[in-house]
C-alpha atoms as a PDB file:
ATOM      1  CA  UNK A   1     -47.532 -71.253   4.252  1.00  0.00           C
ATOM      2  CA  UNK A   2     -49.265 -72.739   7.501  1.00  0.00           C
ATOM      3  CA  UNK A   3     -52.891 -74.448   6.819  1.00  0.00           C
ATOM      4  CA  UNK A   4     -54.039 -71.488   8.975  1.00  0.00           C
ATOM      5  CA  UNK A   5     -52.771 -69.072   7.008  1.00  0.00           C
ATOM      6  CA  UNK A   6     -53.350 -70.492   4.041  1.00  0.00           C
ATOM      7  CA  UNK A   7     -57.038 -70.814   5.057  1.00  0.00           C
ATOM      8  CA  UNK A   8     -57.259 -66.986   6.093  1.00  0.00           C
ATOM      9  CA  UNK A   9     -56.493 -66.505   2.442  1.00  0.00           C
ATOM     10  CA  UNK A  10     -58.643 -68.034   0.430  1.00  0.00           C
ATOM     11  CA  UNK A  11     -61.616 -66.285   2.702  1.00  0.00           C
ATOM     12  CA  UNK A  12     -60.281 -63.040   1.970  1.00  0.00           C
ATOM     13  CA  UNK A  13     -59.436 -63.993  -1.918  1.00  0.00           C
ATOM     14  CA  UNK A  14     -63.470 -65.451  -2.091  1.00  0.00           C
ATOM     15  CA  UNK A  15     -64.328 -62.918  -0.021  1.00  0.00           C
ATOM     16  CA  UNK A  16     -62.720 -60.137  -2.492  1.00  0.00           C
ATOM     17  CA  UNK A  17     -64.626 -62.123  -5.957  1.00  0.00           C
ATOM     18  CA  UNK A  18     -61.563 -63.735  -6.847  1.00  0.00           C
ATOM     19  CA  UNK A  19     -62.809 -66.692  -7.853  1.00  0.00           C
ATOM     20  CA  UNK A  20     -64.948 -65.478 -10.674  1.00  0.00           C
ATOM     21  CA  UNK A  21     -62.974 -65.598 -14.127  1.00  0.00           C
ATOM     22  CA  UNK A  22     -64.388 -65.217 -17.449  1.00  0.00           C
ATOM     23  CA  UNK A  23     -66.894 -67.196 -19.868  1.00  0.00           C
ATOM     24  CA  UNK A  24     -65.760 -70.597 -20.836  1.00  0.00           C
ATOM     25  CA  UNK A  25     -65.525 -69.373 -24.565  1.00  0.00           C
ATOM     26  CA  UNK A  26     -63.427 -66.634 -23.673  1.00  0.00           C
ATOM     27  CA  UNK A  27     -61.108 -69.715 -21.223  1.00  0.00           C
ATOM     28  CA  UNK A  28     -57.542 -69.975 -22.643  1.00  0.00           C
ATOM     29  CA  UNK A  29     -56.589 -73.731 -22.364  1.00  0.00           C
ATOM     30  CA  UNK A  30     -53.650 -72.546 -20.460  1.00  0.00           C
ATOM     31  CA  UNK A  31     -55.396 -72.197 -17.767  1.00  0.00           C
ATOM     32  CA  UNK A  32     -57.529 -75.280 -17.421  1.00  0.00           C
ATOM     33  CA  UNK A  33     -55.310 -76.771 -14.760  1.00  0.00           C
ATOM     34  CA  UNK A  34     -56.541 -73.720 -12.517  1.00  0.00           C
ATOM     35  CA  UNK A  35     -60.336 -74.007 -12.576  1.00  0.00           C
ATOM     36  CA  UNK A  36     -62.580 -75.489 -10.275  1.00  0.00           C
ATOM     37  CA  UNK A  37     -65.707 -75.602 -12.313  1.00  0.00           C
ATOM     38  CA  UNK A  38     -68.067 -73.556 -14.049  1.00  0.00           C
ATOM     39  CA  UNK A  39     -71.131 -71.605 -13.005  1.00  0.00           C
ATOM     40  CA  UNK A  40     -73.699 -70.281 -14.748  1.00  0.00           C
ATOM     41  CA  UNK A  41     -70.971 -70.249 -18.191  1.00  0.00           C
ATOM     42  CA  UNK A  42     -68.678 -68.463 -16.268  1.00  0.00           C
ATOM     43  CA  UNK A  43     -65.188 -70.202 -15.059  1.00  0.00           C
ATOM     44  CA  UNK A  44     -64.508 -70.582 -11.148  1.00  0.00           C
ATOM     45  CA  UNK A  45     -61.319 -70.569  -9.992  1.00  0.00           C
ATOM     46  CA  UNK A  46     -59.868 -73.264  -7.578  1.00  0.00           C
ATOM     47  CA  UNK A  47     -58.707 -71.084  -4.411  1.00  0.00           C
ATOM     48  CA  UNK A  48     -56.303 -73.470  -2.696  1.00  0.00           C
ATOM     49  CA  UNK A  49     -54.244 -73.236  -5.664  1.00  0.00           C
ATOM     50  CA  UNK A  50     -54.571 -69.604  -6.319  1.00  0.00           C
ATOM     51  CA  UNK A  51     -53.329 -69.299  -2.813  1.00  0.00           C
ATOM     52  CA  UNK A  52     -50.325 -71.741  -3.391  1.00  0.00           C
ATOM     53  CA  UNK A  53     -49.581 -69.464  -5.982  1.00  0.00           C
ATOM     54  CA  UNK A  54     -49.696 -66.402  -4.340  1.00  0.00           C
ATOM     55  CA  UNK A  55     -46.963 -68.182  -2.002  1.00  0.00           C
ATOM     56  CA  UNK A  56     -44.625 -68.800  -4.870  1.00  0.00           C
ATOM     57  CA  UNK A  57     -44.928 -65.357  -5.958  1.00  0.00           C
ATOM     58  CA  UNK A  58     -44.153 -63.509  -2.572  1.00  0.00           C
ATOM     59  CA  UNK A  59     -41.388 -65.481  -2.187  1.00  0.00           C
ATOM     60  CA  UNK A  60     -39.942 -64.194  -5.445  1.00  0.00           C
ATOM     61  CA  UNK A  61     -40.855 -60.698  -4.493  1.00  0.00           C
ATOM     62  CA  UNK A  62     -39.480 -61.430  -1.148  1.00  0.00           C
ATOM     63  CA  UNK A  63     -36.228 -62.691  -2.729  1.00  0.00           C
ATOM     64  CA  UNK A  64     -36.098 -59.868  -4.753  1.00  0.00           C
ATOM     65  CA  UNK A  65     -36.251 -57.415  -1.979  1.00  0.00           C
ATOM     66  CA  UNK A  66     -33.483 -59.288   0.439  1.00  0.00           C
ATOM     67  CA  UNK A  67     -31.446 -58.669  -3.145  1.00  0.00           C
ATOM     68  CA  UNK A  68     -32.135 -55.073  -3.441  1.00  0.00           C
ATOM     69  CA  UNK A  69     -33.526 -55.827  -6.913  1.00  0.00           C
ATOM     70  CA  UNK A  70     -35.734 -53.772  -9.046  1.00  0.00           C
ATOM     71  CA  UNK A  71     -38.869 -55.068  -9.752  1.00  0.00           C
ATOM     72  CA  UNK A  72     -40.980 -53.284 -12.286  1.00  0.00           C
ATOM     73  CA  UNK A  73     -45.077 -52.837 -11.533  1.00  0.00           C
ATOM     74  CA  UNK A  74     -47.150 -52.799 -14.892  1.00  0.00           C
ATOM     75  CA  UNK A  75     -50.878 -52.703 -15.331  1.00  0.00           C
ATOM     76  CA  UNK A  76     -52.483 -49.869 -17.788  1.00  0.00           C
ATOM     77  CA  UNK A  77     -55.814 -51.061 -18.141  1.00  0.00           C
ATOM     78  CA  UNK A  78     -57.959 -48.047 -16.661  1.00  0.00           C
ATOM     79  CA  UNK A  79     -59.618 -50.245 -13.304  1.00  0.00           C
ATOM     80  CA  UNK A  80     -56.299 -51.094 -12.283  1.00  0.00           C
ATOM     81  CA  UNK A  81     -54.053 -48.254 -13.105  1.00  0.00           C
ATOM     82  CA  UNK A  82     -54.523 -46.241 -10.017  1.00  0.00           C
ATOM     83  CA  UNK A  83     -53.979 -49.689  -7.884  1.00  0.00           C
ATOM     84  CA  UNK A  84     -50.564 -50.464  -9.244  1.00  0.00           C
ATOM     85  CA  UNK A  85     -49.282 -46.436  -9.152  1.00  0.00           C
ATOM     86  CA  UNK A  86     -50.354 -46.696  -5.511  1.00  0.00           C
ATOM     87  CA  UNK A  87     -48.580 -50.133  -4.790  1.00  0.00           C
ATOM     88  CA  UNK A  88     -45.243 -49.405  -6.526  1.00  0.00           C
ATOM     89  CA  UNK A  89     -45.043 -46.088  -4.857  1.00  0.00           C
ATOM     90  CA  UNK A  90     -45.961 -47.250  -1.341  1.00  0.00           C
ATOM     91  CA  UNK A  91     -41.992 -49.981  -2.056  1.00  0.00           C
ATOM     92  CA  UNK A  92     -40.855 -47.149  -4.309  1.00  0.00           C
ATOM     93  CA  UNK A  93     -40.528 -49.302  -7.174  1.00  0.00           C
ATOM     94  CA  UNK A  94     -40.686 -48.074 -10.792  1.00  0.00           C
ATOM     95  CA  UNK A  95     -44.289 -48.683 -12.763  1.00  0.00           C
ATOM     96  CA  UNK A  96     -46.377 -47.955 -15.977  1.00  0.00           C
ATOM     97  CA  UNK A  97     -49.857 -47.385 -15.291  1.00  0.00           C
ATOM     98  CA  UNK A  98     -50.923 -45.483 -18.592  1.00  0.00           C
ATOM     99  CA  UNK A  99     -49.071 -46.540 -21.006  1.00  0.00           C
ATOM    100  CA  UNK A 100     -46.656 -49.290 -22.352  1.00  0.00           C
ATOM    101  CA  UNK A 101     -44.434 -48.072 -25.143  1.00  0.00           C
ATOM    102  CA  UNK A 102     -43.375 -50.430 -27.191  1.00  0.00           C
ATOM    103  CA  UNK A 103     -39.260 -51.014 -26.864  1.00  0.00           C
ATOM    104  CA  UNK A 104     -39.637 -49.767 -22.952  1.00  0.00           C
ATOM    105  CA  UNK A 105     -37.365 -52.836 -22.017  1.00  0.00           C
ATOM    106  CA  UNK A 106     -35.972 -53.943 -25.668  1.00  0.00           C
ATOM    107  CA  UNK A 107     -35.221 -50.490 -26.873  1.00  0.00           C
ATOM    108  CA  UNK A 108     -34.209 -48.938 -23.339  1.00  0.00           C
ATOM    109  CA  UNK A 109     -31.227 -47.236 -25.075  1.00  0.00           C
ATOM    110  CA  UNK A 110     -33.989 -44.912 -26.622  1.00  0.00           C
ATOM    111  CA  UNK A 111     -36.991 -44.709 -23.941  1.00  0.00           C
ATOM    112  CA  UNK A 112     -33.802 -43.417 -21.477  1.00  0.00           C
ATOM    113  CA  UNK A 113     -33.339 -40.396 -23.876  1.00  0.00           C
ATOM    114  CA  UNK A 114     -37.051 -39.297 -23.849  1.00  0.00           C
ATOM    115  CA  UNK A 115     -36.199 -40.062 -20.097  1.00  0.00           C
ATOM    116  CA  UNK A 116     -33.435 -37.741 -19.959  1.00  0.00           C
ATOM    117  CA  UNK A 117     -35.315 -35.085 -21.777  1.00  0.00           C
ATOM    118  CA  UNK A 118     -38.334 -35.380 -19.146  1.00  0.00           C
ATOM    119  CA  UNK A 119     -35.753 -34.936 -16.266  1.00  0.00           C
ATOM    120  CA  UNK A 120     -33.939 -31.765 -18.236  1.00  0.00           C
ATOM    121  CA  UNK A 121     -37.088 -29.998 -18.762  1.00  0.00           C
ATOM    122  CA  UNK A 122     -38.657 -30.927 -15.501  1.00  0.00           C
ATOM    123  CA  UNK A 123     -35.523 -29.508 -13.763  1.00  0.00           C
ATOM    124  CA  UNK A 124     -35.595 -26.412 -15.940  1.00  0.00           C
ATOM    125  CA  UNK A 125     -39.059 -25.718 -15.159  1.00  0.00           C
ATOM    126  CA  UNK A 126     -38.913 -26.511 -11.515  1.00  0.00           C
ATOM    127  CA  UNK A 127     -35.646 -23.773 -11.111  1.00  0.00           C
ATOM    128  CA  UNK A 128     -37.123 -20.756 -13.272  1.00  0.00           C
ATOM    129  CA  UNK A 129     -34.894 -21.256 -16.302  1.00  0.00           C
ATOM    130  CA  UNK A 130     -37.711 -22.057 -18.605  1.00  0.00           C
ATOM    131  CA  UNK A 131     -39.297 -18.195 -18.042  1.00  0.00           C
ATOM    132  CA  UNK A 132     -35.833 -16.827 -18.719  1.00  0.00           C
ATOM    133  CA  UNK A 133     -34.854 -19.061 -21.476  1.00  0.00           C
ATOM    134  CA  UNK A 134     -38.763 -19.363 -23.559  1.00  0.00           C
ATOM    135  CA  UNK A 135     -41.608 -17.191 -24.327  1.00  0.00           C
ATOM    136  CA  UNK A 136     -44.952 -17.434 -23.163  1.00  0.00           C
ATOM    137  CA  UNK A 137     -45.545 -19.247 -26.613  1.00  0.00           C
ATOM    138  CA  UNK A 138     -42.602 -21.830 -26.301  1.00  0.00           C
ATOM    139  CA  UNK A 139     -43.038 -22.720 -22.888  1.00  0.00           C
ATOM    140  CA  UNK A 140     -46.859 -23.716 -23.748  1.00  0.00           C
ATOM    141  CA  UNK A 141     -44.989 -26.087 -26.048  1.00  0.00           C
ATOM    142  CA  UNK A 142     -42.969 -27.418 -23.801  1.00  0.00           C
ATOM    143  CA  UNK A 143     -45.674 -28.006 -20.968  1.00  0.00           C
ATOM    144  CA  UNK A 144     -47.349 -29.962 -22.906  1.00  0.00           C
ATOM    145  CA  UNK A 145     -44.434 -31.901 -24.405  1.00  0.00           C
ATOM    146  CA  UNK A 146     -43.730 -32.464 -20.107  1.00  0.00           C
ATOM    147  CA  UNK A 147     -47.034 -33.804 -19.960  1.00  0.00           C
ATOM    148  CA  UNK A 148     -47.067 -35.919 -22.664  1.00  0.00           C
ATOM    149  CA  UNK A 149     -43.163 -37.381 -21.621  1.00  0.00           C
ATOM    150  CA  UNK A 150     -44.438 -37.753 -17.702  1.00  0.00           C
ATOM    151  CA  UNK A 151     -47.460 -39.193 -18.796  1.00  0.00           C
ATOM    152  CA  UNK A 152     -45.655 -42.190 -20.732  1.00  0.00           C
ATOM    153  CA  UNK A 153     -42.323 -42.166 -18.844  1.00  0.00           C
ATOM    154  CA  UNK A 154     -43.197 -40.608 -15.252  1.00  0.00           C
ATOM    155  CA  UNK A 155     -43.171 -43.763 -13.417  1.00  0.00           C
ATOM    156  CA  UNK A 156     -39.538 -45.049 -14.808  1.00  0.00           C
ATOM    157  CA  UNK A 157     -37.992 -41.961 -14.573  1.00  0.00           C
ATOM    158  CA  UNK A 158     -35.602 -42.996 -11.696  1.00  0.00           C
ATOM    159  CA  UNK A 159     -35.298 -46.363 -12.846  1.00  0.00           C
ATOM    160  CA  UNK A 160     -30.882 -46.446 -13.819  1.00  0.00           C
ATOM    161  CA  UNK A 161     -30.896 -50.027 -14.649  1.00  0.00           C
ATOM    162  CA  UNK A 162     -33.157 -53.102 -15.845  1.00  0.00           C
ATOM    163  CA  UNK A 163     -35.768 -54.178 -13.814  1.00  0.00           C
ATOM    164  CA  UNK A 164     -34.901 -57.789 -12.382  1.00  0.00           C
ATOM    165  CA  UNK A 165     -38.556 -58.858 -12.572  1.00  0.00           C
ATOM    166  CA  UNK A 166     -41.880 -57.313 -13.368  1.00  0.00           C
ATOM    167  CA  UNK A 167     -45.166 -57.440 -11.986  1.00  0.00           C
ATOM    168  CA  UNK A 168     -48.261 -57.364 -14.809  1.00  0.00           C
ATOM    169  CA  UNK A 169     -52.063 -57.456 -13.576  1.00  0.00           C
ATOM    170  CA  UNK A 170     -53.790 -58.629 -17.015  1.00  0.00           C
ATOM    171  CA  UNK A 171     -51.094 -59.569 -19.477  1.00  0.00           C
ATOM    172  CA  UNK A 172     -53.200 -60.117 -22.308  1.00  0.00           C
ATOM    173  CA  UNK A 173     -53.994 -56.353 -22.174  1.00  0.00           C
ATOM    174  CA  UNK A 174     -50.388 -55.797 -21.823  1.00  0.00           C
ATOM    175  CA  UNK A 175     -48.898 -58.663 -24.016  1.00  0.00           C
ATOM    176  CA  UNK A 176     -46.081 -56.313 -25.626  1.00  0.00           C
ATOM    177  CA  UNK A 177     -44.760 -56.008 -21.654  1.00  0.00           C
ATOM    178  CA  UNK A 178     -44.667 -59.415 -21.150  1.00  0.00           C
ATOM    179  CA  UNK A 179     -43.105 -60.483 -24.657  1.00  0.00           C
ATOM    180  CA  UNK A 180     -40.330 -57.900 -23.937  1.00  0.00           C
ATOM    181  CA  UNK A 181     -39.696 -59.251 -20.802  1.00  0.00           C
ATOM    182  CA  UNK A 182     -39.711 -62.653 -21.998  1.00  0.00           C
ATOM    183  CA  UNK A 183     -37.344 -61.784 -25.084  1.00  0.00           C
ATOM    184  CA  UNK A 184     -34.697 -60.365 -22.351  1.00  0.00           C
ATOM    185  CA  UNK A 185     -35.384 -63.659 -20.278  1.00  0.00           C
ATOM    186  CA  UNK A 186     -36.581 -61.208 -17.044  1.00  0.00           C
ATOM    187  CA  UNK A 187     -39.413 -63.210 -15.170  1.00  0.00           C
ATOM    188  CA  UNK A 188     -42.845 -62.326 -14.711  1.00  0.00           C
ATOM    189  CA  UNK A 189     -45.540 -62.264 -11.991  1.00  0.00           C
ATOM    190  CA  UNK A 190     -48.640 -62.147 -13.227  1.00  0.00           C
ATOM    191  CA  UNK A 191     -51.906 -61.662 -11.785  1.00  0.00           C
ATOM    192  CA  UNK A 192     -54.443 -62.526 -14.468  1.00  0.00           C
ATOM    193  CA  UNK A 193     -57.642 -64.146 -15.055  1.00  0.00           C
ATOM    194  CA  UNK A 194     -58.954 -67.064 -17.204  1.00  0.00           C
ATOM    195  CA  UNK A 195     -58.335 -65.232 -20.749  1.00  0.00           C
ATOM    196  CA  UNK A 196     -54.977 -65.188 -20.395  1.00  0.00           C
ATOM    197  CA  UNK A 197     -51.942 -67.658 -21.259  1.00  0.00           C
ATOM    198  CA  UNK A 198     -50.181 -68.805 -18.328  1.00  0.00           C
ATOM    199  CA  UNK A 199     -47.319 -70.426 -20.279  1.00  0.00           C
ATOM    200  CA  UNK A 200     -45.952 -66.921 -20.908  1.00  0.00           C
ATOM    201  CA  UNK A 201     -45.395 -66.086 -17.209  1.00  0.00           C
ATOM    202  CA  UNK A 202     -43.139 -67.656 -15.077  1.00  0.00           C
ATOM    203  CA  UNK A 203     -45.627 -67.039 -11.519  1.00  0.00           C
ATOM    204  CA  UNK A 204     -49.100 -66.677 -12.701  1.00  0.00           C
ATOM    205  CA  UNK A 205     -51.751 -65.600  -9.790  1.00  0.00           C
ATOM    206  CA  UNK A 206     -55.639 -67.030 -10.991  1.00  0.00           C
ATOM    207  CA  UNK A 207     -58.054 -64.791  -9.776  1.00  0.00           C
ATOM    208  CA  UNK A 208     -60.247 -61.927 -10.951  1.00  0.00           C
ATOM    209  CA  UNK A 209     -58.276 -59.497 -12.859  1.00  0.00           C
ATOM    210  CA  UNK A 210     -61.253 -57.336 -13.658  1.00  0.00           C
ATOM    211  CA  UNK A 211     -62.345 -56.371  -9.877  1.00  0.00           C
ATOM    212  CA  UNK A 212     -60.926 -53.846  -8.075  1.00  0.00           C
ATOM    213  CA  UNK A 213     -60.976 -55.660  -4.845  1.00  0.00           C
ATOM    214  CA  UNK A 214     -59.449 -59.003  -6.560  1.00  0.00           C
ATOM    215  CA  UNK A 215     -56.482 -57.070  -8.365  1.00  0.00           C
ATOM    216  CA  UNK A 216     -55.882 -55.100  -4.189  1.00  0.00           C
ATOM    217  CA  UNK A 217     -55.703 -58.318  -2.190  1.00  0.00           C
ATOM    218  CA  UNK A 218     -53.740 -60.291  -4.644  1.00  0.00           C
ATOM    219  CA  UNK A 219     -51.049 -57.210  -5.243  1.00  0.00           C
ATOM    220  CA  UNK A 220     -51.130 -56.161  -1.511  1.00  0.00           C
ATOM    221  CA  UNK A 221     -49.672 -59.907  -0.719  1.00  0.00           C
ATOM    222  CA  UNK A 222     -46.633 -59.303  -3.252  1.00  0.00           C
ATOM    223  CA  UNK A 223     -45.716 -55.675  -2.242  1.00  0.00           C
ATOM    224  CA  UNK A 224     -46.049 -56.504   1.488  1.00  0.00           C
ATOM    225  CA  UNK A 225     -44.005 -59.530   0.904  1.00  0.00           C
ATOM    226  CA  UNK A 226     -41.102 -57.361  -0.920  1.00  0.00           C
ATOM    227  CA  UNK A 227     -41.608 -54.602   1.799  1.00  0.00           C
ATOM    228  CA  UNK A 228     -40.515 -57.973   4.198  1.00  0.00           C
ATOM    229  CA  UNK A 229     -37.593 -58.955   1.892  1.00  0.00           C
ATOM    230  CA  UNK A 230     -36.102 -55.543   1.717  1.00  0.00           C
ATOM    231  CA  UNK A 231     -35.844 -55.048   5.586  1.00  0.00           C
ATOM    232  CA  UNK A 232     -33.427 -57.972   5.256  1.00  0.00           C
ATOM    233  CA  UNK A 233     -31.654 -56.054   2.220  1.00  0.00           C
ATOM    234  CA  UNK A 234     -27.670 -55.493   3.075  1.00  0.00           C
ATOM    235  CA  UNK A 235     -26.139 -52.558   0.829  1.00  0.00           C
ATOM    236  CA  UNK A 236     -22.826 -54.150  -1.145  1.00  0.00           C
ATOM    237  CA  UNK A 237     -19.645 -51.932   0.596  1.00  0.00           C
ATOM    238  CA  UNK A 238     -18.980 -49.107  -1.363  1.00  0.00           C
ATOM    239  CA  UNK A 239     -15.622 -50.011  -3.592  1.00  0.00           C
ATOM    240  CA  UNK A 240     -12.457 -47.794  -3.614  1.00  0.00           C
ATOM    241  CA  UNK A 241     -12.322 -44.848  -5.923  1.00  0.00           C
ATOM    242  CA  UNK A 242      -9.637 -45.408  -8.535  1.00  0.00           C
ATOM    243  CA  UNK A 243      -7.221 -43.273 -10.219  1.00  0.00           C
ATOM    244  CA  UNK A 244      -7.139 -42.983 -13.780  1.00  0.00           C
ATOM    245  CA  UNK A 245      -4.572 -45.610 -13.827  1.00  0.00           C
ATOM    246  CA  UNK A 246      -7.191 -47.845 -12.447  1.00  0.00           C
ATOM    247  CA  UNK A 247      -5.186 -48.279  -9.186  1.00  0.00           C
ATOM    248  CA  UNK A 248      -6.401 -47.636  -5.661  1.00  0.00           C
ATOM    249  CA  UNK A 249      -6.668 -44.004  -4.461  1.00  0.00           C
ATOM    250  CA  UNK A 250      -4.885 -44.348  -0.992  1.00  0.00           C
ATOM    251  CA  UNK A 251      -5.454 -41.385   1.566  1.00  0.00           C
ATOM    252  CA  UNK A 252      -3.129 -38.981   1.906  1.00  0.00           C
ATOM    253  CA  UNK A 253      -1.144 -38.570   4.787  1.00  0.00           C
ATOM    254  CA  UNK A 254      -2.147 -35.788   7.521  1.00  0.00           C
ATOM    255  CA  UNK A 255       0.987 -34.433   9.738  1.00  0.00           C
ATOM    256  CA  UNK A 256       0.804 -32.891  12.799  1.00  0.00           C
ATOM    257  CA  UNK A 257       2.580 -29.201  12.562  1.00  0.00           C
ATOM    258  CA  UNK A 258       2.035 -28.125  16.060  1.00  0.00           C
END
């Protein structure tokens, strides 16, 4: 990152309140290395190194777009939610924003059957075949078992395979995310504030994690930087299809009659 650039930043990231963390009693020692000072009893960031370490995390998001990797967006504390829905949606990339169930990544075998179910009865519902199948009774029900399955599992419904990284603003509020993620060794960017413990992430992000403005800025930077990686994102070539054999399937041979 250029000095001018790097300047811009930190403006916009002290502009935005990202500087403020918590109290120094509520100060994880994890994050000592991070802080400038204290105000007042309340923990102040140092910027230049928040802004280093917004660098290291975009280019991990940026790798992960030039990939074509999945990268999984997680932040269900209410203040946030809305902000990471809208940011994983704008790179179409999977997210939970209401609710982490525990297993989502350790017990996938399971969350992809509730998954399945959401998708079956969504389908049904969406084609008619619930009226024809259901009484009034029944399908009542069944909307609100939809509900309840899109509420927990809406934003990984498309998701066919493991995320390759995930994205958590606060993990102390969700700590069973990032111990799942670090049980299956998948890394973690996280943007989180002075009550949290850095050792458990593999790109921490110091700043604010309680402001609305803080948590924008610091997650536009990572979803802009995938948006750049992905434009750079070459498809694999589609393989052969394969007989049952497992050999090629060559193309059959056209003759001209005339």
């Amino acid at each position: 990152m250029s000095t001018e650039n790097n300047t811009s930043l930190i403006e916009r990231l002290f502009k935005a309140g990202s500087h403020f963390g918590f109290s120094k009693s509520r100060r994880h020692p994890s994050t000592v290395p991070f802080i400038f000072g204290s105000k007042n009893g309340t923990d102040i960031f140092d910027l230049e190194i928040t802004a280093e370490q917004i660098a290291v995390a975009k280019k991990v998001l940026a790798e992960a777009g030039e990939n074509g990797k999945k990268v999984l967006f997680v932040g269900t504390k209410e203040e946030v939610s809305k902000i990471v829905k809208a940011g994983a949606e704008k790179i179409e990339m999977p997210f939970v924003a209401n609710r982490w169930i525990g297993g989502m990544l350790t017990n996938y075998s399971e969350i992809k059957k509730r998954i399945e179910r959401l998708k079956t009865l969504t389908a049904e519902r969406e084609s008619g075949e619930l009226e024809r199948k259901y009484i009034k009774k029944e399908r009542v029900v069944i909307g609100r078992e939809v509900d309840k399955l899109e509420f927990n599992f809406g934003g990984i419904k498309d998701i066919e395979r493991m995320p390759a990284l995930l994205v958590v603003i606060d993990p102390r509020h969700d700590f069973i995310a990032v111990q799942e993620a670090n049980d299956l060794k998948i890394p973690v960017v996280a943007i989180m504030s002075s009550d949290c413990d850095a050792s458990k992430v593999q790109a921490p992000i110091m700043v604010n994690d309680a402001l609305t403005t803080s948590v924008e800025l610091a997650l536009a930077e990572l979803t802009d930087a995938y948006t750049e990686g992905r434009a750079k994102y070459t498809p694999p070539p589609a393989r052969p299809a394969r007989s049952e054999g497992g050999r090629p399937v060559r193309p059959r041979r056209t003759f001209d009659r005339r």
